[in-house]
C-alpha atoms as a PDB file:
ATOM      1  CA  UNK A   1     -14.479   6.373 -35.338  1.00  0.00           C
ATOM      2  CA  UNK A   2     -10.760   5.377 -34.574  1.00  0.00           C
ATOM      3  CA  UNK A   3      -9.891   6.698 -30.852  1.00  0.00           C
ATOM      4  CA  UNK A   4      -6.705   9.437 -31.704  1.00  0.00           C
ATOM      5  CA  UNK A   5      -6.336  11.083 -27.940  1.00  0.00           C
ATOM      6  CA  UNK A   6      -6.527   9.613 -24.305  1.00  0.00           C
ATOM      7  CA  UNK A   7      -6.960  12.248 -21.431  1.00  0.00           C
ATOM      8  CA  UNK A   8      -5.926  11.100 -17.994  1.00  0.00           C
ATOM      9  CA  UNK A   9      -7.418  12.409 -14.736  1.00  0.00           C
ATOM     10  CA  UNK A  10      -4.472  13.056 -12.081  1.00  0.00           C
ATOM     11  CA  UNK A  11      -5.734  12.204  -8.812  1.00  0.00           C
ATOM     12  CA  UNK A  12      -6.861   8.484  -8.297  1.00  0.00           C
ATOM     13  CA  UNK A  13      -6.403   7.992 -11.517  1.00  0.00           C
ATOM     14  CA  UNK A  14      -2.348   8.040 -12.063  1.00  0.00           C
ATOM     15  CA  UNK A  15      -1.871   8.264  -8.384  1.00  0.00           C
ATOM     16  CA  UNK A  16      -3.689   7.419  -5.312  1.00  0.00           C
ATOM     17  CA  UNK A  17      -4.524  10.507  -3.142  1.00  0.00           C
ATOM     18  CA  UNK A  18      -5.318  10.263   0.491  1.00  0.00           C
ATOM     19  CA  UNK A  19      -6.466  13.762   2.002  1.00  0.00           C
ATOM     20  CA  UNK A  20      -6.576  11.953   5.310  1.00  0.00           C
ATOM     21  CA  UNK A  21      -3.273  11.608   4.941  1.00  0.00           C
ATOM     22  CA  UNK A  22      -2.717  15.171   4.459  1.00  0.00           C
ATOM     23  CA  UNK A  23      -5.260  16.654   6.912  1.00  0.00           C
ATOM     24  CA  UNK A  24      -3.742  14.456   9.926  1.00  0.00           C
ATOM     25  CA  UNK A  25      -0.200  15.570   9.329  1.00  0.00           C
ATOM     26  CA  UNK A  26      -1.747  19.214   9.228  1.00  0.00           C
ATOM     27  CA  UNK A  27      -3.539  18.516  12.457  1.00  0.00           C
ATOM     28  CA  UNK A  28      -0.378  17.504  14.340  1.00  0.00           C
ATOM     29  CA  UNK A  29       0.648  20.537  14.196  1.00  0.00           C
ATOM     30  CA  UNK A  30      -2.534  22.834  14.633  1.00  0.00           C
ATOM     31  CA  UNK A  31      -2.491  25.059  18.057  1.00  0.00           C
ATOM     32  CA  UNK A  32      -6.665  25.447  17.697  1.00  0.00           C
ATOM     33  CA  UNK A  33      -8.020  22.493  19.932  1.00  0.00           C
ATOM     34  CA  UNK A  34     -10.490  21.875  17.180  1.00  0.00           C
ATOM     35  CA  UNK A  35      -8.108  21.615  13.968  1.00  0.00           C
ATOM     36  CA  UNK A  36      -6.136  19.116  15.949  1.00  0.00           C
ATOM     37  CA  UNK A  37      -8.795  16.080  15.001  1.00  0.00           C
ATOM     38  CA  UNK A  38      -7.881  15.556  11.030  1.00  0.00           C
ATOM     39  CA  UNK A  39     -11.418  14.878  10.477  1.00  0.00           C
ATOM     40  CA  UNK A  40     -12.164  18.814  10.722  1.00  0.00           C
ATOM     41  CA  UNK A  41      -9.549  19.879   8.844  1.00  0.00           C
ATOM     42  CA  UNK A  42     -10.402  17.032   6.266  1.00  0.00           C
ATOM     43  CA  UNK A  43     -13.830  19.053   5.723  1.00  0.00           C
ATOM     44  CA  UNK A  44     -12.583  22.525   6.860  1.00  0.00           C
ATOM     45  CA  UNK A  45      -9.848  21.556   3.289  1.00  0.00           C
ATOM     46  CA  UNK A  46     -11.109  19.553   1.293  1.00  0.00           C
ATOM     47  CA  UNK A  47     -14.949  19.874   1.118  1.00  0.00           C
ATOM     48  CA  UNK A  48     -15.537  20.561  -2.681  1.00  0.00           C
ATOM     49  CA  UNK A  49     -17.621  23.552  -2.638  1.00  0.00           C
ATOM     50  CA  UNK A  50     -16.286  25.841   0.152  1.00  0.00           C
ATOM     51  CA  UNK A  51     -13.058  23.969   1.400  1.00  0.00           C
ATOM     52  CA  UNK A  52      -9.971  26.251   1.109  1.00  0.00           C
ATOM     53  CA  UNK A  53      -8.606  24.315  -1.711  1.00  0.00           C
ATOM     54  CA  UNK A  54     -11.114  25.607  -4.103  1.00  0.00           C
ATOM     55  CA  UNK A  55      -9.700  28.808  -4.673  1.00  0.00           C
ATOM     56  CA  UNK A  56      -6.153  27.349  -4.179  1.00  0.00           C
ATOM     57  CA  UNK A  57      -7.217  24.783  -7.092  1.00  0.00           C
ATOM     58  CA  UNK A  58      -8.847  27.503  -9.062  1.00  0.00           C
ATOM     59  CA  UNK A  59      -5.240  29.840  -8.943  1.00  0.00           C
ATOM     60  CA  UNK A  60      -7.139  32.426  -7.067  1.00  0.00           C
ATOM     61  CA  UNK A  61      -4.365  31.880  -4.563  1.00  0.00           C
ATOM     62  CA  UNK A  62      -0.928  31.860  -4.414  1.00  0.00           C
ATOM     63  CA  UNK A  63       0.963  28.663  -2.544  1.00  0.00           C
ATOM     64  CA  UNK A  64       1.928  31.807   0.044  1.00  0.00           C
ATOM     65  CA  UNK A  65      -1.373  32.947  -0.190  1.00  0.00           C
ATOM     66  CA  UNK A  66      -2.599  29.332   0.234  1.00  0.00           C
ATOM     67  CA  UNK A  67      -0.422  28.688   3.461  1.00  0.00           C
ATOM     68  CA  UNK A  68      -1.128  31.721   4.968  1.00  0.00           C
ATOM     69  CA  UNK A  69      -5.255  31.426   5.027  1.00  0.00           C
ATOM     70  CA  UNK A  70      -4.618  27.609   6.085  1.00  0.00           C
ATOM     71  CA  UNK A  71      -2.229  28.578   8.812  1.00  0.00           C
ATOM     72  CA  UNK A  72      -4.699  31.043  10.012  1.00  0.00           C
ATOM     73  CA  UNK A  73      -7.384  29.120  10.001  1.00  0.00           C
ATOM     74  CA  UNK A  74      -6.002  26.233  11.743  1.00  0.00           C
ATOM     75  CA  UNK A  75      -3.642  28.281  13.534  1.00  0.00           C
ATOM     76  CA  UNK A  76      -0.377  26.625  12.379  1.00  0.00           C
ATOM     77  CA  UNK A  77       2.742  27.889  13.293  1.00  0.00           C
ATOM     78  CA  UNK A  78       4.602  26.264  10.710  1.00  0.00           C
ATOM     79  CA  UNK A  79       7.472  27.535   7.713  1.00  0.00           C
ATOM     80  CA  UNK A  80       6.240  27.607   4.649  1.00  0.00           C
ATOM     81  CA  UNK A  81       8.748  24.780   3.490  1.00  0.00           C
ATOM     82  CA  UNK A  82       6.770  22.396   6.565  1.00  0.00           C
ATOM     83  CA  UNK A  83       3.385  23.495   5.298  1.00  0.00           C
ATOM     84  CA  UNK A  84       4.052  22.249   1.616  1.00  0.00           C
ATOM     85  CA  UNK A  85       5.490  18.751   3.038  1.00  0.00           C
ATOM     86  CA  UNK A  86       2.712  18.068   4.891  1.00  0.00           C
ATOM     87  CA  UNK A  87       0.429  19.243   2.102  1.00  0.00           C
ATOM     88  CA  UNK A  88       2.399  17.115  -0.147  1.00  0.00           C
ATOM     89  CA  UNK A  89       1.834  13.972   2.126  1.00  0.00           C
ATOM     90  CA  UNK A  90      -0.622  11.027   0.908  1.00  0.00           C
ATOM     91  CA  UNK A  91       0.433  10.386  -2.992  1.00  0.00           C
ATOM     92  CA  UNK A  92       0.950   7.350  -4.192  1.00  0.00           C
ATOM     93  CA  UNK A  93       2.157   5.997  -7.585  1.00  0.00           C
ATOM     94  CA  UNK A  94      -0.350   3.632  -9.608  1.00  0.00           C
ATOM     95  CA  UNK A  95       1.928   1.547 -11.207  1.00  0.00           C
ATOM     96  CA  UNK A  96      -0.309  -0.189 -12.695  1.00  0.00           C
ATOM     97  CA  UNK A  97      -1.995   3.042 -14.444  1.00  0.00           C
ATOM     98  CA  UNK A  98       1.558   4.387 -15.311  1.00  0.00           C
ATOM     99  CA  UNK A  99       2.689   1.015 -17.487  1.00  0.00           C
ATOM    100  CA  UNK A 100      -0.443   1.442 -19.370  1.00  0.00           C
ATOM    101  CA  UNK A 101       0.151   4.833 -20.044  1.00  0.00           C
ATOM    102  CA  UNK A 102       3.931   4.068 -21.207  1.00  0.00           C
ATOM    103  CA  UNK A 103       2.579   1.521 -23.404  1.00  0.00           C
ATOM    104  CA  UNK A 104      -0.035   3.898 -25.190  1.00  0.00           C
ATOM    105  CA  UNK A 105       2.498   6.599 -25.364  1.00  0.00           C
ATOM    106  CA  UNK A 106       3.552   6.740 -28.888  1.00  0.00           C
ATOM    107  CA  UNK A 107       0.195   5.534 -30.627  1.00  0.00           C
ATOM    108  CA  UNK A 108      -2.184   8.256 -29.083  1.00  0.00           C
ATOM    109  CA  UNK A 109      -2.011  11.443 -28.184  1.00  0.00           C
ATOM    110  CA  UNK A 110      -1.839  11.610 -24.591  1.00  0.00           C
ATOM    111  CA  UNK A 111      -2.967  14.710 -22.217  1.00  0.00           C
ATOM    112  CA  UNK A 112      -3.957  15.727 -18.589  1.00  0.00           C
ATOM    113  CA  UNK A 113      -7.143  17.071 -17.168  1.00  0.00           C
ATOM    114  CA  UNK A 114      -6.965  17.785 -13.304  1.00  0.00           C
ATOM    115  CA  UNK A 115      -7.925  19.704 -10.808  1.00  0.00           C
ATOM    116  CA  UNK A 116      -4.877  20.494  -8.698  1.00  0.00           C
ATOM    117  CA  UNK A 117      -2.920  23.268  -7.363  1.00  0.00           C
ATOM    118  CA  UNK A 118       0.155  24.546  -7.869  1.00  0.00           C
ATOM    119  CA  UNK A 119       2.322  22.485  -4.689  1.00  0.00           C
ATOM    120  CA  UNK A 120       0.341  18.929  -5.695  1.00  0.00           C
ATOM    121  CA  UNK A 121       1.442  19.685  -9.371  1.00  0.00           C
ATOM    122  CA  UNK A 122       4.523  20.310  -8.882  1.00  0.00           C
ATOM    123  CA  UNK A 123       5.624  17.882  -5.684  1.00  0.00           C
ATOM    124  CA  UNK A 124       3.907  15.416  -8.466  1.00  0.00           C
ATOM    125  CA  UNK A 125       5.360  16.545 -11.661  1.00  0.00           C
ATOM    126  CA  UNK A 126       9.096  16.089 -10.019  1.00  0.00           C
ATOM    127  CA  UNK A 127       8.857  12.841  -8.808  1.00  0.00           C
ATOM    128  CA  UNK A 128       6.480  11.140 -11.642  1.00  0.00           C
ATOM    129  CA  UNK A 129       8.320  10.337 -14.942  1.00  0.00           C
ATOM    130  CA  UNK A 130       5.265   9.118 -16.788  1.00  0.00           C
ATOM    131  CA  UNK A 131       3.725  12.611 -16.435  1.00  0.00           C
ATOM    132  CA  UNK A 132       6.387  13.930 -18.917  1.00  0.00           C
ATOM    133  CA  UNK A 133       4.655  12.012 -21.984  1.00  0.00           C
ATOM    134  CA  UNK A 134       2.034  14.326 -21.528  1.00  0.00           C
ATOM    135  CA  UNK A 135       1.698  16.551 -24.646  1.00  0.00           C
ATOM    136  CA  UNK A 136      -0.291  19.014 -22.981  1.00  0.00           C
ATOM    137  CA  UNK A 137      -1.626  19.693 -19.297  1.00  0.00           C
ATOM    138  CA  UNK A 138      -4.857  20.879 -18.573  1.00  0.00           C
ATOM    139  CA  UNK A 139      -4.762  21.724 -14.761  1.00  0.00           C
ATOM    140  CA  UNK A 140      -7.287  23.798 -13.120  1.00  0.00           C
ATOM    141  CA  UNK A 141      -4.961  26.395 -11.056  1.00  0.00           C
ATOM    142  CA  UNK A 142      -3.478  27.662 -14.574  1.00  0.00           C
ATOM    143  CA  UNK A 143      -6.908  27.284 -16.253  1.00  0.00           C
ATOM    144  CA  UNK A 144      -9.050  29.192 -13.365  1.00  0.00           C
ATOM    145  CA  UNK A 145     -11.478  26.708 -14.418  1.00  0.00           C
ATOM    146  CA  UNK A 146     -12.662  22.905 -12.832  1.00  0.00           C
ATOM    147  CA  UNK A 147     -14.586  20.005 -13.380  1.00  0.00           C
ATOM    148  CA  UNK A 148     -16.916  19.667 -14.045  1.00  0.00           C
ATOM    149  CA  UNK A 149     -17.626  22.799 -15.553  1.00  0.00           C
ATOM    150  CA  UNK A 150     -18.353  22.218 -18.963  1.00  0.00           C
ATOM    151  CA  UNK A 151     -16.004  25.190 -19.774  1.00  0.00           C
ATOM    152  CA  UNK A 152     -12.653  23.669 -19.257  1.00  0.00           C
ATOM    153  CA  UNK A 153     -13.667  20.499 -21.875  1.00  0.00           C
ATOM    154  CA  UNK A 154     -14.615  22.647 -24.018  1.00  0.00           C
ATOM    155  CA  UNK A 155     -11.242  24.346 -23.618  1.00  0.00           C
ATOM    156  CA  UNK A 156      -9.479  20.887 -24.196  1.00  0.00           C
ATOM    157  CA  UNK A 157     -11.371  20.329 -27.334  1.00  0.00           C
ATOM    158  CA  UNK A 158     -10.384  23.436 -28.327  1.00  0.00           C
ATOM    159  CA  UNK A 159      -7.034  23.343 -27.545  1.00  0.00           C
ATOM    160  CA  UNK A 160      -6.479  19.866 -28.926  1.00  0.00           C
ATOM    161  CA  UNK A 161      -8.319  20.303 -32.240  1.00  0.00           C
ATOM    162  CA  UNK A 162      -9.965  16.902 -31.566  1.00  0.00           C
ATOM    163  CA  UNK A 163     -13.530  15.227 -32.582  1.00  0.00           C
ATOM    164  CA  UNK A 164     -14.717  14.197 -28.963  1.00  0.00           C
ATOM    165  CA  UNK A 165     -15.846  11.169 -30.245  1.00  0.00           C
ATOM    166  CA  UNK A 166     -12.143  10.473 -30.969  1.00  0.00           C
ATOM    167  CA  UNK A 167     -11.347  10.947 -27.338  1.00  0.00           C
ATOM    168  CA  UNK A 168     -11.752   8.664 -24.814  1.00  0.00           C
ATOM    169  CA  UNK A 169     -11.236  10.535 -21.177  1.00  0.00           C
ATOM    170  CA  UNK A 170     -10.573   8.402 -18.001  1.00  0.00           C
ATOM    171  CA  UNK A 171     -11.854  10.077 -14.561  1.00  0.00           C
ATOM    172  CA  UNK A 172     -12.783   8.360 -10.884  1.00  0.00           C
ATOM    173  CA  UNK A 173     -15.348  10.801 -10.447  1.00  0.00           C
ATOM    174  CA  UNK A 174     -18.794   9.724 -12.202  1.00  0.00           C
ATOM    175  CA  UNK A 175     -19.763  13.689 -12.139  1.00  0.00           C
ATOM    176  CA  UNK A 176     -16.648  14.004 -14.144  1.00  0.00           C
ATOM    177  CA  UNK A 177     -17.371  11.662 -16.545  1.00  0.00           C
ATOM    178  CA  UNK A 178     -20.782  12.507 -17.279  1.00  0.00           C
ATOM    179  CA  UNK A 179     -19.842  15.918 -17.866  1.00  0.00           C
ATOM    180  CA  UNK A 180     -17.794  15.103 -20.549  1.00  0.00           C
ATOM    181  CA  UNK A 181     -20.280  12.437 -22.160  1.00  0.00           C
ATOM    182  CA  UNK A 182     -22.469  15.302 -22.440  1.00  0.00           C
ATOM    183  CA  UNK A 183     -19.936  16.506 -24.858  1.00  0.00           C
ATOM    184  CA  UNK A 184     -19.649  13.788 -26.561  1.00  0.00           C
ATOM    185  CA  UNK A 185     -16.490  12.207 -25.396  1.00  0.00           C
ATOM    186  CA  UNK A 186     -15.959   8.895 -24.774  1.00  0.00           C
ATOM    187  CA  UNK A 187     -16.011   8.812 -21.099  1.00  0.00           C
ATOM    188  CA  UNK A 188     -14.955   6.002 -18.842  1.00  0.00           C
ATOM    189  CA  UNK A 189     -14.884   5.957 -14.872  1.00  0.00           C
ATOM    190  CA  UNK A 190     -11.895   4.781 -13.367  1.00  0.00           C
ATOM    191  CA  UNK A 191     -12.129   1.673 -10.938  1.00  0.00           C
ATOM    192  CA  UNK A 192      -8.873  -0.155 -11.417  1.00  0.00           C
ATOM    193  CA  UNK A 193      -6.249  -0.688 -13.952  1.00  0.00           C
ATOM    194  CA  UNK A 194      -7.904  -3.955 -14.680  1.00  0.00           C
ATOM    195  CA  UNK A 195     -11.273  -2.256 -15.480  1.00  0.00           C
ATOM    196  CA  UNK A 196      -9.444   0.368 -17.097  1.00  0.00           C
ATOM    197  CA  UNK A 197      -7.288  -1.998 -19.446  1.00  0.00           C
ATOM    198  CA  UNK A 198     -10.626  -3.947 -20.323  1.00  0.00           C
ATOM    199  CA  UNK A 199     -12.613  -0.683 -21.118  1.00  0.00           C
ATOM    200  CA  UNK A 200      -9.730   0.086 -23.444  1.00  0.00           C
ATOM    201  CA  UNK A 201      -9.275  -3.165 -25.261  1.00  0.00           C
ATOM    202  CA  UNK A 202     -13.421  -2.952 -25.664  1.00  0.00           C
ATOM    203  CA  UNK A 203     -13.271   0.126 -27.320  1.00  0.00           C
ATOM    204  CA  UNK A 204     -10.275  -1.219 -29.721  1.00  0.00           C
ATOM    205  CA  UNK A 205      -7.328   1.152 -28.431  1.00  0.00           C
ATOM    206  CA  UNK A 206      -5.504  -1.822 -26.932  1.00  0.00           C
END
């Protein structure tokens, strides 16, 4: 069955994320002894079940909203306009990714499944061209929904009007993946553009 729509994870995927990054230029300016080792506030953050960023990725909170818990947690004494820099620290372009994607735009359909929060989308979304051949965005903070709930591929199969077997979906996360191979999409975990461009040319697309 001829492949009509290709659904791009953001993070890792298009560009390279470090939260290390992030979390030490956080730490630097933490006034609690403990938040000033980035490895605390890398799990305090980021841990995927009960790190702040869940409900922040969710849309449960507001960027204010977001800063505010963060600052108090950490106890930063930063402007919101600092906190979002330093948030915003640790992306990357992958070339690499974003040439393949220019070259598919045009003869698939081409959409975005992330989760992501509101400052990462849009730091991201002004500074990375190739995310305006998107057709449509499916990011977790609008949706209230994240991988790998089964809910929000159901709501891009929905919202598409696409077979899964017609979609082939790209993710770095194997959890991810499966997910949506239990739905019958044509999953494929990201390792490199390489592995990426040869999983693609397998499966006919390129």
């Amino acid at each position: 069955m001829p492949v009509e729509l290709l659904l791009f994870d953001l993070g890792n995927v298009i560009v390279r994320v470090s939260h290390a990054a992030m979390a030490g230029a956080l730490a630097a300016h933490a006034r609690d002894p403990r938040f000033q080792d980035a490895r605390r506030v890398l799990t305090l953050a980021f841990d995927d079940r009960e790190g702040l960023t869940v409900g922040f990725d969710e849309g449960r909170l507001s960027a204010e909203a977001f800063h505010r818990a963060v600052a108090d947690r950490l106890g930063l004494s930063i402007p919101f306009e600092e906190f979002a820099r330093c948030w915003n620290e640790g992306f990357e372009e992958n070339r690499e990714v974003t040439a393949l994607v220019r070259r598919l735009h045009g003869r698939y359909r081409l959409m975005l499944l992330s989760n992501t929060n509101e400052l990462h989308y849009r730091h991201l979304a002004s500074r990375l061209p190739v995310l305006s051949l998107m057709e449509r965005t499916f990011l977790s903070f609008e949706l209230g929904l994240r991988k790998p709930d089964r809910a929000i591929y159901e709501r891009v199969l929905a919202e598409s009007g696409v077979k899964p077997e017609r979609i082939i979906y790209v993710d770095d996360i194997p959890a991810y993946t499966r997910a949506a191979a239990d739905l019958k999409i044509q999953a494929v975990t990201f390792e490199s553009a390489a592995q990426l461009e040869r999983a693609l040319r397998e499966r006919g697309v390129i």
